[in-house]
C-alpha atoms as a PDB file:
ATOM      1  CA  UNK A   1     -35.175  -3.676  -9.653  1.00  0.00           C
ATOM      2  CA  UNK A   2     -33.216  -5.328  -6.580  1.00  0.00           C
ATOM      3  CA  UNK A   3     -31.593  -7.626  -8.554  1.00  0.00           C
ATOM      4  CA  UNK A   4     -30.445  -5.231 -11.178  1.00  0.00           C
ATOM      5  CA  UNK A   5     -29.010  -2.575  -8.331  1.00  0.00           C
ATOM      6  CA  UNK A   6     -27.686  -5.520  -6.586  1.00  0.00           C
ATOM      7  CA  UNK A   7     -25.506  -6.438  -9.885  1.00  0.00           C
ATOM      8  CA  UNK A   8     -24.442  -2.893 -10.473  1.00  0.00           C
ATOM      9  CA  UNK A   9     -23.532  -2.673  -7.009  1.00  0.00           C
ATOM     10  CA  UNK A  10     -21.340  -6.107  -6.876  1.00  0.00           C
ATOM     11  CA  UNK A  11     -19.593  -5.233 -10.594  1.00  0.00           C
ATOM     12  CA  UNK A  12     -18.709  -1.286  -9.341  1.00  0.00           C
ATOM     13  CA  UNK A  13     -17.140  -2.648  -6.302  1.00  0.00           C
ATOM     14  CA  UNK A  14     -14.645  -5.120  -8.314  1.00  0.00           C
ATOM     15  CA  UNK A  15     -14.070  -2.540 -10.877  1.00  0.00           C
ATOM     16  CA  UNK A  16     -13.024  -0.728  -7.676  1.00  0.00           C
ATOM     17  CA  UNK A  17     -11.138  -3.497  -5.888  1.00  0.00           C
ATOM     18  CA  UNK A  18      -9.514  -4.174  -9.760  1.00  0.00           C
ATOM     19  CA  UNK A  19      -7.989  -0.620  -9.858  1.00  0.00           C
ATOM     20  CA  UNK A  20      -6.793  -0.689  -6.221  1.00  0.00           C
ATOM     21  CA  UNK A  21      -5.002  -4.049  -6.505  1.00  0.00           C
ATOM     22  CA  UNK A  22      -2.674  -2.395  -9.391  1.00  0.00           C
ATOM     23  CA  UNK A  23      -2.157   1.012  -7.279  1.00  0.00           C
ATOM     24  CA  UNK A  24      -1.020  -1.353  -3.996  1.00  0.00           C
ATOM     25  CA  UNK A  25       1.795  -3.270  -6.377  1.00  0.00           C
ATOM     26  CA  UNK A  26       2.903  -0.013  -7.531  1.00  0.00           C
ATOM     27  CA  UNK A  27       3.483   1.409  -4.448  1.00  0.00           C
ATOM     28  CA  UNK A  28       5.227  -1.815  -3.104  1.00  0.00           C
ATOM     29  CA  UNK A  29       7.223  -2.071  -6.003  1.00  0.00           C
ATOM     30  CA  UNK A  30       8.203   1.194  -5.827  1.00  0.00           C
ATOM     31  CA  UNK A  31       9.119   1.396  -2.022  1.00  0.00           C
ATOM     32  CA  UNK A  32      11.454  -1.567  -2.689  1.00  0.00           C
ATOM     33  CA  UNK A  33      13.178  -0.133  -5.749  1.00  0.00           C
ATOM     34  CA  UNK A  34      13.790   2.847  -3.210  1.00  0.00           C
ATOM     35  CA  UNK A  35      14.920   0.639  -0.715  1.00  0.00           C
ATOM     36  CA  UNK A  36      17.236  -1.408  -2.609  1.00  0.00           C
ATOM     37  CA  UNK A  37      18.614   1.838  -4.382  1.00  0.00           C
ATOM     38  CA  UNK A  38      19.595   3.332  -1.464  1.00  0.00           C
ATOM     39  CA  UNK A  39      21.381   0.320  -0.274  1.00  0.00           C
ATOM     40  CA  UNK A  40      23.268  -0.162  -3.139  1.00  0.00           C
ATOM     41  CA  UNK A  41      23.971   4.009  -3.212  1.00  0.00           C
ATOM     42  CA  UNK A  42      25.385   3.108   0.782  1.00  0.00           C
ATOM     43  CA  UNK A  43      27.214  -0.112  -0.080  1.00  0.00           C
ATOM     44  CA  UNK A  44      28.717   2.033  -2.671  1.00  0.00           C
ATOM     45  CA  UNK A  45      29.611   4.629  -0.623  1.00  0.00           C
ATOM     46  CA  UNK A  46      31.065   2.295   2.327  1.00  0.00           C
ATOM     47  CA  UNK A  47      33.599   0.861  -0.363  1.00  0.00           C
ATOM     48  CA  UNK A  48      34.442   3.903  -1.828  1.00  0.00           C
ATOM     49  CA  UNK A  49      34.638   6.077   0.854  1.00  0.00           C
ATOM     50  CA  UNK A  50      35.202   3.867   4.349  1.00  0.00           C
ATOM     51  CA  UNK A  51      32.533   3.700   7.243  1.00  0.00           C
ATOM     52  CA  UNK A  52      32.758   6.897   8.185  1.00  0.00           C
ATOM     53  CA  UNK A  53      32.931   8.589   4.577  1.00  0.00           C
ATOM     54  CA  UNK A  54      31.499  12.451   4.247  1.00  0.00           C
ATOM     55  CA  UNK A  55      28.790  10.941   2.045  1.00  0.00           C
ATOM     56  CA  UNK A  56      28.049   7.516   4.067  1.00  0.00           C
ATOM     57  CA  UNK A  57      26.149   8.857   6.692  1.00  0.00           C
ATOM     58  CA  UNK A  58      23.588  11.354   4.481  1.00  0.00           C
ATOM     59  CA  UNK A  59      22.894   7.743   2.897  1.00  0.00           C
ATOM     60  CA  UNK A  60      22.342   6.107   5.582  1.00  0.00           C
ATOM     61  CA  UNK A  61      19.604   8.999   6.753  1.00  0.00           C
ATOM     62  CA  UNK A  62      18.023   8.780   3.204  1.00  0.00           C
ATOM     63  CA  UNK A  63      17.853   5.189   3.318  1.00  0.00           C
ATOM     64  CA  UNK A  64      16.180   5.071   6.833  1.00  0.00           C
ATOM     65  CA  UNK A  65      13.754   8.399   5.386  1.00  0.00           C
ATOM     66  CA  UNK A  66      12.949   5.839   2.783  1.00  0.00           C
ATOM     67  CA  UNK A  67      12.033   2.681   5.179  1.00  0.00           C
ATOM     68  CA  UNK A  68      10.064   4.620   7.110  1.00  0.00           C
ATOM     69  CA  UNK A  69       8.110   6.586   4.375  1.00  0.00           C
ATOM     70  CA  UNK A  70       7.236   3.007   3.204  1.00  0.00           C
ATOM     71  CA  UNK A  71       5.924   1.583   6.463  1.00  0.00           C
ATOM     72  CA  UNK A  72       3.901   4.635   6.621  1.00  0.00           C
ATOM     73  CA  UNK A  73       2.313   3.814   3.523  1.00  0.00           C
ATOM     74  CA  UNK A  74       1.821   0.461   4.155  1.00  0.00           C
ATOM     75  CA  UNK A  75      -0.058   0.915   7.828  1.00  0.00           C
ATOM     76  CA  UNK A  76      -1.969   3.326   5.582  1.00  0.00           C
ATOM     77  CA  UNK A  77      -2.864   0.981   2.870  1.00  0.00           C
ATOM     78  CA  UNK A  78      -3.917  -1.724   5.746  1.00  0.00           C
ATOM     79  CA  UNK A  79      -5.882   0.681   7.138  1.00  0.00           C
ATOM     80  CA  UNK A  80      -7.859   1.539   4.406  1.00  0.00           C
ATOM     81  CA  UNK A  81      -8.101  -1.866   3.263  1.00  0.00           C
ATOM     82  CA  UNK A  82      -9.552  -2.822   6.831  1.00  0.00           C
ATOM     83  CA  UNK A  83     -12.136   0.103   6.094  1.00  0.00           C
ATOM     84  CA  UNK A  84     -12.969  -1.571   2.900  1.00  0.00           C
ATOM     85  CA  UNK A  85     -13.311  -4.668   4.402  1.00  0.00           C
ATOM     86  CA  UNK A  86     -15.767  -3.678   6.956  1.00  0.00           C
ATOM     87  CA  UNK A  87     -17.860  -1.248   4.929  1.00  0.00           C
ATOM     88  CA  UNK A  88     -18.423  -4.245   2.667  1.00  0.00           C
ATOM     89  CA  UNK A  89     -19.204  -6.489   5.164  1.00  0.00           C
ATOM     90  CA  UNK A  90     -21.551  -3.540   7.078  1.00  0.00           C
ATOM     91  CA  UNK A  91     -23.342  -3.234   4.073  1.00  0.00           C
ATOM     92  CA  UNK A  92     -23.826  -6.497   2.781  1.00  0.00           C
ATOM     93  CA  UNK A  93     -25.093  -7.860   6.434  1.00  0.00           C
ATOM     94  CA  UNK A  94     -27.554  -4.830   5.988  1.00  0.00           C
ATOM     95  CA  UNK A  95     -28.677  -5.926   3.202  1.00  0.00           C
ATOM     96  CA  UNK A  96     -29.205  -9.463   3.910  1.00  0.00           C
ATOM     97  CA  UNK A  97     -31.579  -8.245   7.459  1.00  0.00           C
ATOM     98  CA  UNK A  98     -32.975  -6.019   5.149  1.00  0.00           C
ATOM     99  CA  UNK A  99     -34.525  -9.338   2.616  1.00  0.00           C
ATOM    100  CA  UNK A 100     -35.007 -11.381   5.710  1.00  0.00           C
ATOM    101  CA  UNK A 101     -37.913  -8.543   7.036  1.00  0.00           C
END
C-alpha cells in the first residue's frame, strides 16, 4: 500500500511540476514580447516624433507599466516556486522520520 501511494504521490507531483514549467515560459515569453514591443512602439515614436513628442512620453509610462507588471510576476512566480520547494522537501523529510520509527 506505501509503495503504491508513494508512486501516485511522486507521478502527481511531476504531472504538476510538467504543467507549471510550460505556464512559467509563457509568462516570460510573454513579458518580453511586451517589453520589446513597447520599445520598439518608443523608438518609433522618438524618430518620428523627437524626444519630447505628444506620444513619446505615454510610451515611455506604458513601457515602464509593463517592466514592472513583469517583475511583479516574476517575485510572484519565485515565491511560489520557493513554497513548492519547501512543501516538497517538508513532506518528503516527514516521510522519511516517519519509515525510520
Amino acid at each position: 500500500m506505501f509503495v503504491k501511494t508513494t508512486v501516485a504521490a511522486v507521478l502527481g507531483g511531476a504531472l504538476l511540476i510538467g504543467g507549471a514549467l510550460p505556464a512559467m515560459a509563457d509568462w516570460r515569453s510573454d513579458c518580453e514580447n511586451r517589453i520589446r514591443r513597447d520599445e520598439d512602439n518608443l523608438r518609433r515614436d522618438i524618430a518620428a516624433h523627437g524626444e519630447h513628442g505628444k506620444n513619446v512620453e505615454k510610451r515611455r509610462e506604458v513601457l515602464e507599466r509593463d517592466r514592472q507588471n513583469c517583475r511583479m510576476v516574476e517575485e510572484r512566480e519565485r515565491e511560489r516556486h520557493e513554497h513548492e520547494h519547501e512543501h516538497e522537501h517538508n513532506y518528503f523529510n516527514h516521510e522519511y522520520e516517519h519509515d525510520m520509527r
